[in-house]
C-alpha atoms as a PDB file:
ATOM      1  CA  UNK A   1       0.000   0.000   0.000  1.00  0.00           C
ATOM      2  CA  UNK A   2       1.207   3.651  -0.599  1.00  0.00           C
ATOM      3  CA  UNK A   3       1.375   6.215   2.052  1.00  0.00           C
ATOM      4  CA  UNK A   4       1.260   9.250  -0.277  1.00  0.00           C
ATOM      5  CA  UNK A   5      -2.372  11.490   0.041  1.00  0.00           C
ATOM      6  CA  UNK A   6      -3.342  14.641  -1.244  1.00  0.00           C
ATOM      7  CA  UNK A   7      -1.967  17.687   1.381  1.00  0.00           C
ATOM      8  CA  UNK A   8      -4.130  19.572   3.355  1.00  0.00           C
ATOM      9  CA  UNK A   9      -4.934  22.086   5.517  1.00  0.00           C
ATOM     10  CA  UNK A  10      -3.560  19.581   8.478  1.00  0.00           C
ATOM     11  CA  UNK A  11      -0.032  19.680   6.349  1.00  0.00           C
ATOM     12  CA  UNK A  12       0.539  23.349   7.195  1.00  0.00           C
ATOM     13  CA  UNK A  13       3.819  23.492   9.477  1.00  0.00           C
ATOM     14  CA  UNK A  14       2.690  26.094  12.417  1.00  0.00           C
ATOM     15  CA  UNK A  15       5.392  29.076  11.816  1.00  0.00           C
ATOM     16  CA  UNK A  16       5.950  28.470   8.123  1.00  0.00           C
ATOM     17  CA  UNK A  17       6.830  31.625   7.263  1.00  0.00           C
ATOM     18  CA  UNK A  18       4.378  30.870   4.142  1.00  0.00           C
ATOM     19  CA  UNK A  19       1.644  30.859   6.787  1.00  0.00           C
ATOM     20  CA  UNK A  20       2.459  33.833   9.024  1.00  0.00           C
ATOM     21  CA  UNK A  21      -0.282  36.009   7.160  1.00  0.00           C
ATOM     22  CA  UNK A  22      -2.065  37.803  10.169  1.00  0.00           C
ATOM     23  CA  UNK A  23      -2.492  41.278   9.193  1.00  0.00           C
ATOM     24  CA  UNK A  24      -3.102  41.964  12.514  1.00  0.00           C
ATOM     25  CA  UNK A  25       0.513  41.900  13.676  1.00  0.00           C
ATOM     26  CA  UNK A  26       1.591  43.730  10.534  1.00  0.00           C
ATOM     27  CA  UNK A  27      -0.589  46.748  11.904  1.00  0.00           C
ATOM     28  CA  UNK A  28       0.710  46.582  15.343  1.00  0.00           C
ATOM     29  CA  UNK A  29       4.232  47.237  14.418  1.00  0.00           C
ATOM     30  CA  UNK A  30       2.866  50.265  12.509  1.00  0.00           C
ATOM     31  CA  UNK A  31       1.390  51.655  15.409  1.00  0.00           C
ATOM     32  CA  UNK A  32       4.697  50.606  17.989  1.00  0.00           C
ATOM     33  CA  UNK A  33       7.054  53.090  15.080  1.00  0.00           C
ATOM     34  CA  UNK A  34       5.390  56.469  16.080  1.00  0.00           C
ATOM     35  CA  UNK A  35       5.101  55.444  19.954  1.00  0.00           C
ATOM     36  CA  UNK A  36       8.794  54.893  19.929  1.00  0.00           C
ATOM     37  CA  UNK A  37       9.871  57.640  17.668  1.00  0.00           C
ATOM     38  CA  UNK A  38       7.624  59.912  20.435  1.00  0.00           C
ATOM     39  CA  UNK A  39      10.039  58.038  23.392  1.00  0.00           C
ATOM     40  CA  UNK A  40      13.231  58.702  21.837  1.00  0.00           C
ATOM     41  CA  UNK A  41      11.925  61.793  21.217  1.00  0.00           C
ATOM     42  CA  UNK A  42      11.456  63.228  24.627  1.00  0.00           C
ATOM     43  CA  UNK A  43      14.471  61.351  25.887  1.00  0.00           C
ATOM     44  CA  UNK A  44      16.817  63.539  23.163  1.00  0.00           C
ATOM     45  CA  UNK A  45      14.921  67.139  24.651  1.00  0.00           C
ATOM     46  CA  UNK A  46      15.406  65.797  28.093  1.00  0.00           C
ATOM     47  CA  UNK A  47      19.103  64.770  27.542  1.00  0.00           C
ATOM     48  CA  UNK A  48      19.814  68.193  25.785  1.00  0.00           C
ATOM     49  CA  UNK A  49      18.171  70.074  28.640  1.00  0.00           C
ATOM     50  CA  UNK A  50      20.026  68.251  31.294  1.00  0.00           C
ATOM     51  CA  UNK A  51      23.210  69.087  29.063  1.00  0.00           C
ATOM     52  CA  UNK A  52      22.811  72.827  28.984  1.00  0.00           C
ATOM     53  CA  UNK A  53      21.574  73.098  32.425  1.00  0.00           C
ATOM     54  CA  UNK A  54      24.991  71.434  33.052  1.00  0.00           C
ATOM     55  CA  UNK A  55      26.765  74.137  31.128  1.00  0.00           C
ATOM     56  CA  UNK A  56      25.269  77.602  32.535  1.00  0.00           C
ATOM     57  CA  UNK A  57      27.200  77.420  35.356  1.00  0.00           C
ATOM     58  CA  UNK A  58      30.086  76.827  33.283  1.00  0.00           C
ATOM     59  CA  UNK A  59      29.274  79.802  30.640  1.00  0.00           C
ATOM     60  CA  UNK A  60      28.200  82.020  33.219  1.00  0.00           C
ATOM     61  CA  UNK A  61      31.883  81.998  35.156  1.00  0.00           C
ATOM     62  CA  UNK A  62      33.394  81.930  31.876  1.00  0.00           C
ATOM     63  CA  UNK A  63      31.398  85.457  31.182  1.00  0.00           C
ATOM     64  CA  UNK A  64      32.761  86.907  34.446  1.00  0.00           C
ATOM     65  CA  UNK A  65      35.840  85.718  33.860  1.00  0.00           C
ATOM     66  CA  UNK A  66      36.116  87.739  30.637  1.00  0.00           C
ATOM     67  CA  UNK A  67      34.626  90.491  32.172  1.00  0.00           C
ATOM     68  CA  UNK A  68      37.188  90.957  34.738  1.00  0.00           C
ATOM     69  CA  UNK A  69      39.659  90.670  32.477  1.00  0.00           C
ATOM     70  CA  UNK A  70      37.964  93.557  29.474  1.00  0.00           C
ATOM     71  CA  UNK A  71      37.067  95.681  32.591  1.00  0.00           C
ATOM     72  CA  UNK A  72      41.164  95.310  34.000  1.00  0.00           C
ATOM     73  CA  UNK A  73      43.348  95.374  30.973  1.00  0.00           C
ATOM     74  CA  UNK A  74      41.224  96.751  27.907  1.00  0.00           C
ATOM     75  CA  UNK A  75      37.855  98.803  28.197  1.00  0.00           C
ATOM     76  CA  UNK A  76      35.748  99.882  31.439  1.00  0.00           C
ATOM     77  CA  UNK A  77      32.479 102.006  31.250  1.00  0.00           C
ATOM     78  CA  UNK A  78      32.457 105.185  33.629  1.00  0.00           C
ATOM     79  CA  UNK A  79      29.922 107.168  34.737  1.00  0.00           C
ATOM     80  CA  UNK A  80      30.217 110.894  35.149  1.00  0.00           C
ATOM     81  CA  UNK A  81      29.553 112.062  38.583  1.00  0.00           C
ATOM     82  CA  UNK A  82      30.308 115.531  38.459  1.00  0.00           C
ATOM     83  CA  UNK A  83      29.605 118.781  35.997  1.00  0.00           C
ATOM     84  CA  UNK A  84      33.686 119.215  36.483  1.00  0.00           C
ATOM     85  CA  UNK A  85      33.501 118.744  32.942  1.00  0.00           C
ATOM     86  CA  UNK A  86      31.012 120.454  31.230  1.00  0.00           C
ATOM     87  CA  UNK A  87      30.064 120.785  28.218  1.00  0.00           C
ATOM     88  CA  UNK A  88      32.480 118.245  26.835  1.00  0.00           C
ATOM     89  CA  UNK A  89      30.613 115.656  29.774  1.00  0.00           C
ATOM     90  CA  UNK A  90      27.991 116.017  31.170  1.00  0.00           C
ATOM     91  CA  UNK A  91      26.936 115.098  34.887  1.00  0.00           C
ATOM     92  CA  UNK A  92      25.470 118.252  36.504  1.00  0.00           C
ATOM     93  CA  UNK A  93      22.775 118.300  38.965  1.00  0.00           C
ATOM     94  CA  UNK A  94      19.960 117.420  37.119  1.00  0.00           C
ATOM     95  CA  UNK A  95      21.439 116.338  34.202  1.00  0.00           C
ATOM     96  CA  UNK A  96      21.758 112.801  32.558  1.00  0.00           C
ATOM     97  CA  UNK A  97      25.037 111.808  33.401  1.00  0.00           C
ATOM     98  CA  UNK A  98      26.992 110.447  30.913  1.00  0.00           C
ATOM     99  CA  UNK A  99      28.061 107.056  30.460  1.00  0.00           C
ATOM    100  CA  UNK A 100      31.527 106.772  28.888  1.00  0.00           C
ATOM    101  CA  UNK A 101      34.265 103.786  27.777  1.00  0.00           C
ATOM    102  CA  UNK A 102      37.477 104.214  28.966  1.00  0.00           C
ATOM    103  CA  UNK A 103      39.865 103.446  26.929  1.00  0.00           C
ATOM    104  CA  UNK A 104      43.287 101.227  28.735  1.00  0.00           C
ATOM    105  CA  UNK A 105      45.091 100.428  25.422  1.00  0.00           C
ATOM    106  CA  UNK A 106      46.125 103.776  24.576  1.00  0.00           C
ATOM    107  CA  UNK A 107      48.578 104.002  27.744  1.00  0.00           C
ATOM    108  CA  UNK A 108      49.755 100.565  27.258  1.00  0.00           C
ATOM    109  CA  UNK A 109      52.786 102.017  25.104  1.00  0.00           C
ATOM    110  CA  UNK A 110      53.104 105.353  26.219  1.00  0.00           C
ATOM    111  CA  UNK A 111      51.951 108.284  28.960  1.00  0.00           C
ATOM    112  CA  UNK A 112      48.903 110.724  28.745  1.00  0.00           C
ATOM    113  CA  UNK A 113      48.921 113.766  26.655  1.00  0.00           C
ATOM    114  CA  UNK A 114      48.398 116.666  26.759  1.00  0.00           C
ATOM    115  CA  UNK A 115      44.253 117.977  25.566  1.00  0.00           C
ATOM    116  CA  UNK A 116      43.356 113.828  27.022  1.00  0.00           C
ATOM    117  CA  UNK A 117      40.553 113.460  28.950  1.00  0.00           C
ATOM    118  CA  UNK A 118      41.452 110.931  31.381  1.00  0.00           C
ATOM    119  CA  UNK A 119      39.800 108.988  34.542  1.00  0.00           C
ATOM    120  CA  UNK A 120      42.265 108.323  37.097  1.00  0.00           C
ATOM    121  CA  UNK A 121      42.449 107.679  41.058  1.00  0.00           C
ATOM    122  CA  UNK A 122      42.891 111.007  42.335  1.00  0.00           C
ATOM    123  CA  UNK A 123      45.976 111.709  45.174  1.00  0.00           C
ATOM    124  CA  UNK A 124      44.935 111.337  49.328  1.00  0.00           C
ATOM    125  CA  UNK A 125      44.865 114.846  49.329  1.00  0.00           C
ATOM    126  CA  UNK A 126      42.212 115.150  46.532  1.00  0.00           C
ATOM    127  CA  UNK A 127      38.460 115.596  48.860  1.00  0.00           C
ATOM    128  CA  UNK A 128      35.613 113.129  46.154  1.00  0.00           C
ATOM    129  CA  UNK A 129      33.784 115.335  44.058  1.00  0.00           C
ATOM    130  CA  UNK A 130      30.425 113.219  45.012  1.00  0.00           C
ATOM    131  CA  UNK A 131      29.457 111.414  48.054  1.00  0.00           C
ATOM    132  CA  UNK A 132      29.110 107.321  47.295  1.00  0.00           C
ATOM    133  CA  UNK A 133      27.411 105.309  49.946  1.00  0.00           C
ATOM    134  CA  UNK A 134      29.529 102.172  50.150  1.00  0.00           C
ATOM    135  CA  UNK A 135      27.537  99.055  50.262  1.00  0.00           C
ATOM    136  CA  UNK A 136      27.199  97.255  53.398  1.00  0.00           C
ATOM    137  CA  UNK A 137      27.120  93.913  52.574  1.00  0.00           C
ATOM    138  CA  UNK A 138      28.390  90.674  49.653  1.00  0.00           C
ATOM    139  CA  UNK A 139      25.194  91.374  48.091  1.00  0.00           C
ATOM    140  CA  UNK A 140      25.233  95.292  47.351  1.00  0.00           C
ATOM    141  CA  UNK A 141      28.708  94.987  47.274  1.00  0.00           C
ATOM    142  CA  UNK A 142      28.318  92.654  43.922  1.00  0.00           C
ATOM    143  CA  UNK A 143      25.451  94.634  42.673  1.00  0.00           C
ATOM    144  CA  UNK A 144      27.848  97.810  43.130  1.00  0.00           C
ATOM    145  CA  UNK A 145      30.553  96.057  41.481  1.00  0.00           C
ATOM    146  CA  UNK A 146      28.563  95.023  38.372  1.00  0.00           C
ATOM    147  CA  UNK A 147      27.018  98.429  38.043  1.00  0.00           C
ATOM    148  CA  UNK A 148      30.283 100.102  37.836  1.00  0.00           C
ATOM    149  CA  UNK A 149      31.370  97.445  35.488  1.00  0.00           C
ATOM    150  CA  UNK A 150      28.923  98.417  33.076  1.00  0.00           C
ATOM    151  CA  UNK A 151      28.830 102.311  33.866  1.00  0.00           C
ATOM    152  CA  UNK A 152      25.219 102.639  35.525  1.00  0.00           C
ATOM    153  CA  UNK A 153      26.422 103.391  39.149  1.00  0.00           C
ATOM    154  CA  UNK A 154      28.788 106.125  40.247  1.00  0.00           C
ATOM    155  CA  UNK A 155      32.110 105.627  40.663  1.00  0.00           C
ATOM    156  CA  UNK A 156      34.212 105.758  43.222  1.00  0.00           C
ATOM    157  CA  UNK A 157      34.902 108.207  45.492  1.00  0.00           C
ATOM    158  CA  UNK A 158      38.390 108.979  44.432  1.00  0.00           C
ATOM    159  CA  UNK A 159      37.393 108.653  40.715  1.00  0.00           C
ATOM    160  CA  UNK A 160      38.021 111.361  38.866  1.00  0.00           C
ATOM    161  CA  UNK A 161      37.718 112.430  35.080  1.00  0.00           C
ATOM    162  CA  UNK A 162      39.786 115.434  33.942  1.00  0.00           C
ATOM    163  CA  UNK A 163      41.910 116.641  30.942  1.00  0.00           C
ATOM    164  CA  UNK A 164      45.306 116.412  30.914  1.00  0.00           C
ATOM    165  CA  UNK A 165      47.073 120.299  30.423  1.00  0.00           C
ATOM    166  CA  UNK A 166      50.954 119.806  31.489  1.00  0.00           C
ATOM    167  CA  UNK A 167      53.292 116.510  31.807  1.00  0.00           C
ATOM    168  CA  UNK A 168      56.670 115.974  33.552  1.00  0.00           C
ATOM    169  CA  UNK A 169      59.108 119.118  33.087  1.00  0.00           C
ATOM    170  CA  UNK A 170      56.698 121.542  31.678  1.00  0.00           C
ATOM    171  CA  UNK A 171      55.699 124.559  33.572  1.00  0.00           C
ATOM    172  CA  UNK A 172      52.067 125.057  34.163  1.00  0.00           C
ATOM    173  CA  UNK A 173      50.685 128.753  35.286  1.00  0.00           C
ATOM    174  CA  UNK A 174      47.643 131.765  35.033  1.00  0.00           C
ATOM    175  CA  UNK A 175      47.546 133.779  33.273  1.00  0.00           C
ATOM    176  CA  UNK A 176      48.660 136.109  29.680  1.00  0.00           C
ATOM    177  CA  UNK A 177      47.879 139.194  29.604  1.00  0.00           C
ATOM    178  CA  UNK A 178      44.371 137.764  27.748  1.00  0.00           C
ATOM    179  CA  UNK A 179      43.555 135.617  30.904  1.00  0.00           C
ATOM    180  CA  UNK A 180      44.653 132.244  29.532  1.00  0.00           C
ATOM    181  CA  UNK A 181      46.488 129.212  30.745  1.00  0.00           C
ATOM    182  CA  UNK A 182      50.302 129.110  29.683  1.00  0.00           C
ATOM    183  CA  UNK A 183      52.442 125.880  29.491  1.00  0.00           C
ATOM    184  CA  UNK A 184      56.391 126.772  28.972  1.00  0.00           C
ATOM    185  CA  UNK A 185      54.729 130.464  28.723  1.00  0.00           C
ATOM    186  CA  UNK A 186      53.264 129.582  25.342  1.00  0.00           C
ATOM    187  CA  UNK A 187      49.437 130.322  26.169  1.00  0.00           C
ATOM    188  CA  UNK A 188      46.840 127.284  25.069  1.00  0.00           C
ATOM    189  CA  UNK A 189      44.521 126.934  22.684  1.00  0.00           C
ATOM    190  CA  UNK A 190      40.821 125.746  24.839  1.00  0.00           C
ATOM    191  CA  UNK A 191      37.804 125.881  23.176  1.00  0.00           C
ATOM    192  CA  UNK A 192      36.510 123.236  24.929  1.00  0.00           C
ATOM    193  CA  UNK A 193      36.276 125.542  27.791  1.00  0.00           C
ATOM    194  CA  UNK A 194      32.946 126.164  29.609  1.00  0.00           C
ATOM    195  CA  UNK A 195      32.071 129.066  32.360  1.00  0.00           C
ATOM    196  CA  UNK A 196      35.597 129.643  33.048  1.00  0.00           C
ATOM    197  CA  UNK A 197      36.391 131.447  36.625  1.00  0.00           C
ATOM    198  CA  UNK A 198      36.811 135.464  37.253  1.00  0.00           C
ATOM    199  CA  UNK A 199      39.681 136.608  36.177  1.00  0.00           C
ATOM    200  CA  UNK A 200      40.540 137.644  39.116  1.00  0.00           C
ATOM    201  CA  UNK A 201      40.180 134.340  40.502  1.00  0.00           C
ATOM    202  CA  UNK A 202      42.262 132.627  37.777  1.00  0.00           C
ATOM    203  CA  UNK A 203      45.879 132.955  38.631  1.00  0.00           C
ATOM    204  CA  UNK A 204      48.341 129.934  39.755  1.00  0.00           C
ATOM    205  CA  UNK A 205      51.947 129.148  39.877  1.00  0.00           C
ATOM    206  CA  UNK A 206      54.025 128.775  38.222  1.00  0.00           C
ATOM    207  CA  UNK A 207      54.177 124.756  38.695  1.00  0.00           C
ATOM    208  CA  UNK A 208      56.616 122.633  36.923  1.00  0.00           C
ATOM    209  CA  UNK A 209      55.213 119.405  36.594  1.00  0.00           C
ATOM    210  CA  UNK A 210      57.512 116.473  38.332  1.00  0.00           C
ATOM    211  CA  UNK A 211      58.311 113.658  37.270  1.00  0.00           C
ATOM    212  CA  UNK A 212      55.996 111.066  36.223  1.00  0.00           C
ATOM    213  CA  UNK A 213      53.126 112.799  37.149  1.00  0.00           C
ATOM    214  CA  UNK A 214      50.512 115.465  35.335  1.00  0.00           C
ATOM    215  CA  UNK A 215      48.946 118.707  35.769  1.00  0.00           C
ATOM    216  CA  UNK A 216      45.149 118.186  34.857  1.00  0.00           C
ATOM    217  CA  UNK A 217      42.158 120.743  34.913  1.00  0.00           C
ATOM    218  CA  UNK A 218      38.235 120.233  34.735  1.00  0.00           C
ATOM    219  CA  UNK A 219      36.858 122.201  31.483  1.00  0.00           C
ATOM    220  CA  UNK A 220      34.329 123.717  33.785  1.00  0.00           C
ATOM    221  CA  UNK A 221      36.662 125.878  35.007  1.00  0.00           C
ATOM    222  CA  UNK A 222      34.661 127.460  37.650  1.00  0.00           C
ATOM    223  CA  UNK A 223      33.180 124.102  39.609  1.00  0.00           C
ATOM    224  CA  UNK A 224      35.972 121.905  38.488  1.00  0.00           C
ATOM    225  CA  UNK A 225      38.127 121.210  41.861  1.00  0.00           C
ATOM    226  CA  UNK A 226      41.328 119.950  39.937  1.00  0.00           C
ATOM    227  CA  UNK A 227      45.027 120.780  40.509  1.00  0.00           C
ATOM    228  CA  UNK A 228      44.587 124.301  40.916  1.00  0.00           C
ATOM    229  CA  UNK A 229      42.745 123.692  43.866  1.00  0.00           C
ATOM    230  CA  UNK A 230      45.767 121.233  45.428  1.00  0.00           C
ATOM    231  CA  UNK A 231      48.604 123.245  44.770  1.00  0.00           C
ATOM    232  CA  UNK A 232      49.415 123.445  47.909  1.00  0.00           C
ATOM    233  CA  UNK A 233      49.456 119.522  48.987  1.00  0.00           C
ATOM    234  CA  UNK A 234      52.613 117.392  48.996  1.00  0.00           C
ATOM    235  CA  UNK A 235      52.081 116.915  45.237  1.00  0.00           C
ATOM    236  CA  UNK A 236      52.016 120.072  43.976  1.00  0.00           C
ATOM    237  CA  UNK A 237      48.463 119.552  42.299  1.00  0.00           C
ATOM    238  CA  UNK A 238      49.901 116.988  40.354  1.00  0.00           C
ATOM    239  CA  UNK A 239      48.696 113.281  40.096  1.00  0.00           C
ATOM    240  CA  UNK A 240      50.454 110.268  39.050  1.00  0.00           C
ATOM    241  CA  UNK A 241      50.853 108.867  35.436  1.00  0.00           C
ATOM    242  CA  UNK A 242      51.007 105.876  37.195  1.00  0.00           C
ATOM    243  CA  UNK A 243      47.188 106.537  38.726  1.00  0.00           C
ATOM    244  CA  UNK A 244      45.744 106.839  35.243  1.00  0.00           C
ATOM    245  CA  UNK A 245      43.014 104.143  34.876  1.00  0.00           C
ATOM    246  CA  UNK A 246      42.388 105.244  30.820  1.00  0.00           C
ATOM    247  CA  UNK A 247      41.211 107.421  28.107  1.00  0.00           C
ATOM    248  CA  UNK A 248      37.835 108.729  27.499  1.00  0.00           C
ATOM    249  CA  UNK A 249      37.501 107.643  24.078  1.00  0.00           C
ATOM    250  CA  UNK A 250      33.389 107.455  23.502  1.00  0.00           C
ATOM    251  CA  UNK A 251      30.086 108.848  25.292  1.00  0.00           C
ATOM    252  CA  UNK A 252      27.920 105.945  24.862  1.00  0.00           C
ATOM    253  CA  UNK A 253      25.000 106.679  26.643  1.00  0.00           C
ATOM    254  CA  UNK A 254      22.435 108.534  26.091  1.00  0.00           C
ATOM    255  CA  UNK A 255      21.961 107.508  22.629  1.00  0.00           C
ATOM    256  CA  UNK A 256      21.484 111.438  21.788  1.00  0.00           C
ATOM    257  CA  UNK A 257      24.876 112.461  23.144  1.00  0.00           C
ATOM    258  CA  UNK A 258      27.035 109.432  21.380  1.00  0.00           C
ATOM    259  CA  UNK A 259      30.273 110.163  19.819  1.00  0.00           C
ATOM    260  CA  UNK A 260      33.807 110.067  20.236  1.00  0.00           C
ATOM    261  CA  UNK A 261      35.800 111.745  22.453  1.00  0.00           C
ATOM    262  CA  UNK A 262      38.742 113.447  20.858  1.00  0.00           C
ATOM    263  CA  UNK A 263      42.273 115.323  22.304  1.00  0.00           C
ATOM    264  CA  UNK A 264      42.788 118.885  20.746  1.00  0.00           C
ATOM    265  CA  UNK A 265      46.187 119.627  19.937  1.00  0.00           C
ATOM    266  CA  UNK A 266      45.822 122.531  23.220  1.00  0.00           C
ATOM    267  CA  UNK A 267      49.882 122.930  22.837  1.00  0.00           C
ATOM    268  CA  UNK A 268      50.081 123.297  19.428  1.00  0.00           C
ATOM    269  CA  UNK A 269      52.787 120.734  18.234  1.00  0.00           C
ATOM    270  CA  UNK A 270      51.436 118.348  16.849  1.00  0.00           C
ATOM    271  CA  UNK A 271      48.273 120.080  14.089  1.00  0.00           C
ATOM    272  CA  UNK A 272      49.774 117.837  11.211  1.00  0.00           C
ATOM    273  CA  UNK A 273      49.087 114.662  13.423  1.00  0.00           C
ATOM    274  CA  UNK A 274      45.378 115.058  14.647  1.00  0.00           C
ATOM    275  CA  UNK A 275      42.010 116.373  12.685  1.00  0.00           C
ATOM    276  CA  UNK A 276      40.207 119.329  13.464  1.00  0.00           C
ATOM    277  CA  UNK A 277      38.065 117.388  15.417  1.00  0.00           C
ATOM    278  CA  UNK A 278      41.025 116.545  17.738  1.00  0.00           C
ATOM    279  CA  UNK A 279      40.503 112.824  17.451  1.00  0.00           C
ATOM    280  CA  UNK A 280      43.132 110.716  16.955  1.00  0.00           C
ATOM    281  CA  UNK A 281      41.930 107.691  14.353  1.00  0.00           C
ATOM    282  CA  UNK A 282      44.503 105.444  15.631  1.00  0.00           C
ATOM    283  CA  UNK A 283      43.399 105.769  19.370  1.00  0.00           C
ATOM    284  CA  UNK A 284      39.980 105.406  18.628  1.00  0.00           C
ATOM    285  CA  UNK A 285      40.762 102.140  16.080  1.00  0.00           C
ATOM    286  CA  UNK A 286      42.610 100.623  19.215  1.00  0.00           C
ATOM    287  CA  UNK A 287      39.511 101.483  21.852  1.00  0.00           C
ATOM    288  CA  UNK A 288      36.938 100.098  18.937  1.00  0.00           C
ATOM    289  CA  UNK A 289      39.055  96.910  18.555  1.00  0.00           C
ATOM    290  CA  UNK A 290      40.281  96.018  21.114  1.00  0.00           C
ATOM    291  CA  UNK A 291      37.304  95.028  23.004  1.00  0.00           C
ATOM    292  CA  UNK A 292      35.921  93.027  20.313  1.00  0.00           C
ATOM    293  CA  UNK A 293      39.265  91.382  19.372  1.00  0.00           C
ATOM    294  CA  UNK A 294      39.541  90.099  22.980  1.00  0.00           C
ATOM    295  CA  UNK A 295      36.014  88.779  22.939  1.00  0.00           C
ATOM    296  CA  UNK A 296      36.417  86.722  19.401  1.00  0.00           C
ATOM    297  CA  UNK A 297      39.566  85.371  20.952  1.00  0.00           C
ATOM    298  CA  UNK A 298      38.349  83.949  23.844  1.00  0.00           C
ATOM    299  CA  UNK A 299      34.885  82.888  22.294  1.00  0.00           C
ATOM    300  CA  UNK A 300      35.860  80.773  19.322  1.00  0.00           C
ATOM    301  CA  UNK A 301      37.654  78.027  21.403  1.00  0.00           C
ATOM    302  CA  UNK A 302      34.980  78.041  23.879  1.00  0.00           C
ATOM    303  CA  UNK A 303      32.068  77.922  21.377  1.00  0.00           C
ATOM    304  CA  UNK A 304      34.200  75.320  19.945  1.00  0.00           C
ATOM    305  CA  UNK A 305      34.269  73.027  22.627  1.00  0.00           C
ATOM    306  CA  UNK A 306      30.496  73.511  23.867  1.00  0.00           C
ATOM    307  CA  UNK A 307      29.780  72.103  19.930  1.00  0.00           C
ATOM    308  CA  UNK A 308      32.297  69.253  20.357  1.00  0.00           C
ATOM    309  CA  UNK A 309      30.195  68.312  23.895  1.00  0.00           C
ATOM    310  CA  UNK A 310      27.267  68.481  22.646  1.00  0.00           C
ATOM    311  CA  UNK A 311      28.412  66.229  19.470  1.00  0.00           C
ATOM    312  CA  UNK A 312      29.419  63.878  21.929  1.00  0.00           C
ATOM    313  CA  UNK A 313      26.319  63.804  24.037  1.00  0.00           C
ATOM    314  CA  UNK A 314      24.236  63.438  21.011  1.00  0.00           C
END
């Protein structure tokens, strides 16, 4: 007898692959794709979160870090505290106080001149234009700190801003016979000053400027308590070169008073070197780059490596 028969539904081998036709797990694995997609999903925004939650810490002490160092070796914002030097600044009672950047570069390679404004940390014998309350605590301390930093607070008290007139060797008195300032008894050329005093009340010195040091007047002559005023102190009126925090190069606040901050020839020697507008391009190239040089510098490698992290986290 033969064993063959005819096939039949009872030949069908359970898990033939021939046989696996139930649509209905076809459609499940459809639906698991977007479920899963959604998982991985949030996971990813939750990972990246995490990641830059890690890294403000990080980028915030990296931003104060940088800001220590702009605000110590290239550019610091000042605000004016005084009307010593109106019109070129202002800051008189009632006025808007200008906001300026002082510019450190300039006096990297060489002394003030004479016709700079400069800020600088006037002598022991100097009595603050403006009264500062001093913070009493970390807190107001910080907030102090930072506002200075950015030129919003006043400065302090033995901040001053003033223009330079006379340097080391160069005799500084009052006055021609038309009332003005002489240096080396060639009188200077000021148009920059504002409300100057009576002229009976103008005459000083002689004073020959020592070394290392400056002879510096307000351009409000008649409120400006600068060396005139301190001729009699150990110094002679003078401060030190060495005291000189920077240059006023810009007003940058308000918006309606911006512009730069130039330094008239006041002597006379050097016309061929400096616009009418006494400012000096190169000066005001270095306080305009500077900055911003420092800033690229120190950004690229650190954007750099916050793109390589996050490369690796992903």
């Amino acid at each position: 007898m033969s064993s063959d028969r005819p096939g039949g539904p009872a030949d069908v081998v359970p898990g033939d692959d021939q046989g696996d036709t139930d649509p209905r797990r076809d459609d499940d694995s459809v639906a698991d794709e977007p479920a899963g997609r959604s998982r991985r999903g949030r996971r990813d925004r939750t990972a990246k979160k995490g990641s830059l939650l890690r890294e403000l810490p990080v980028l915030l002490l990296i931003a104060f870090v940088l800001a220590v160092v702009v605000k110590t070796f290239f550019v610091q914002a000042f605000f004016i505290p005084s009307g010593s030097m109106e019109q070129t600044l202002h800051g008189c009672t009632g006025c808007t106080g200008d906001r300026v950047l002082v510019n450190k570069v300039p006096y990297w390679f060489g002394d003030p001149e004479p016709g700079d404004i400069v800020v600088f940390k006037g002598p022991d014998t100097w009595t603050p234009e403006v009264a500062v309350a001093e913070p009493t605590n970390w807190f107001s301390g910080a907030m102090l700190w930072l506002g200075r930093t950015v030129g919003v607070a006043p400065p302090s008290e033995d901040d001053f801003v003033k223009r330079v007139i006379g340097v080391e060797g160069q005799t500084v008195q009052c006055c021609d016979a038309e009332g003005r300032v002489t240096v080396d008894d060639e009188p200077l050329d000021e148009p920059y000053i504002f409300e100057n005093t009576p002229m009976e009340s103008r005459p000083f010195g002689p004073v020959t400027v020592p070394e290392g040091r400056l002879w510096v007047m307000g351009d409000h002559r008649s409120a400006s308590a600068d060396s005139r005023s301190h001729v009699s102190d150990r110094y002679g009126g003078t401060i030190g070169v060495d005291d000189v925090i920077g240059k006023a190069a810009v007003i940058v606040w308000p918006v309606s008073r911006f512009g730069l901050l130039g330094s008239p020839d006041i002597q006379g020697t050097e016309a061929a070197a400096v616009d009418p507008s006494g400012v000096d391009a190169s000066q005001v190239t270095a306080s305009a780059v500077a900055p911003w040089a420092i800033g690229l510098t120190a950004a690229l490698p650190i954007t750099a490596w916050l793109r390589q992290r996050r490369l690796s986290d992903d």
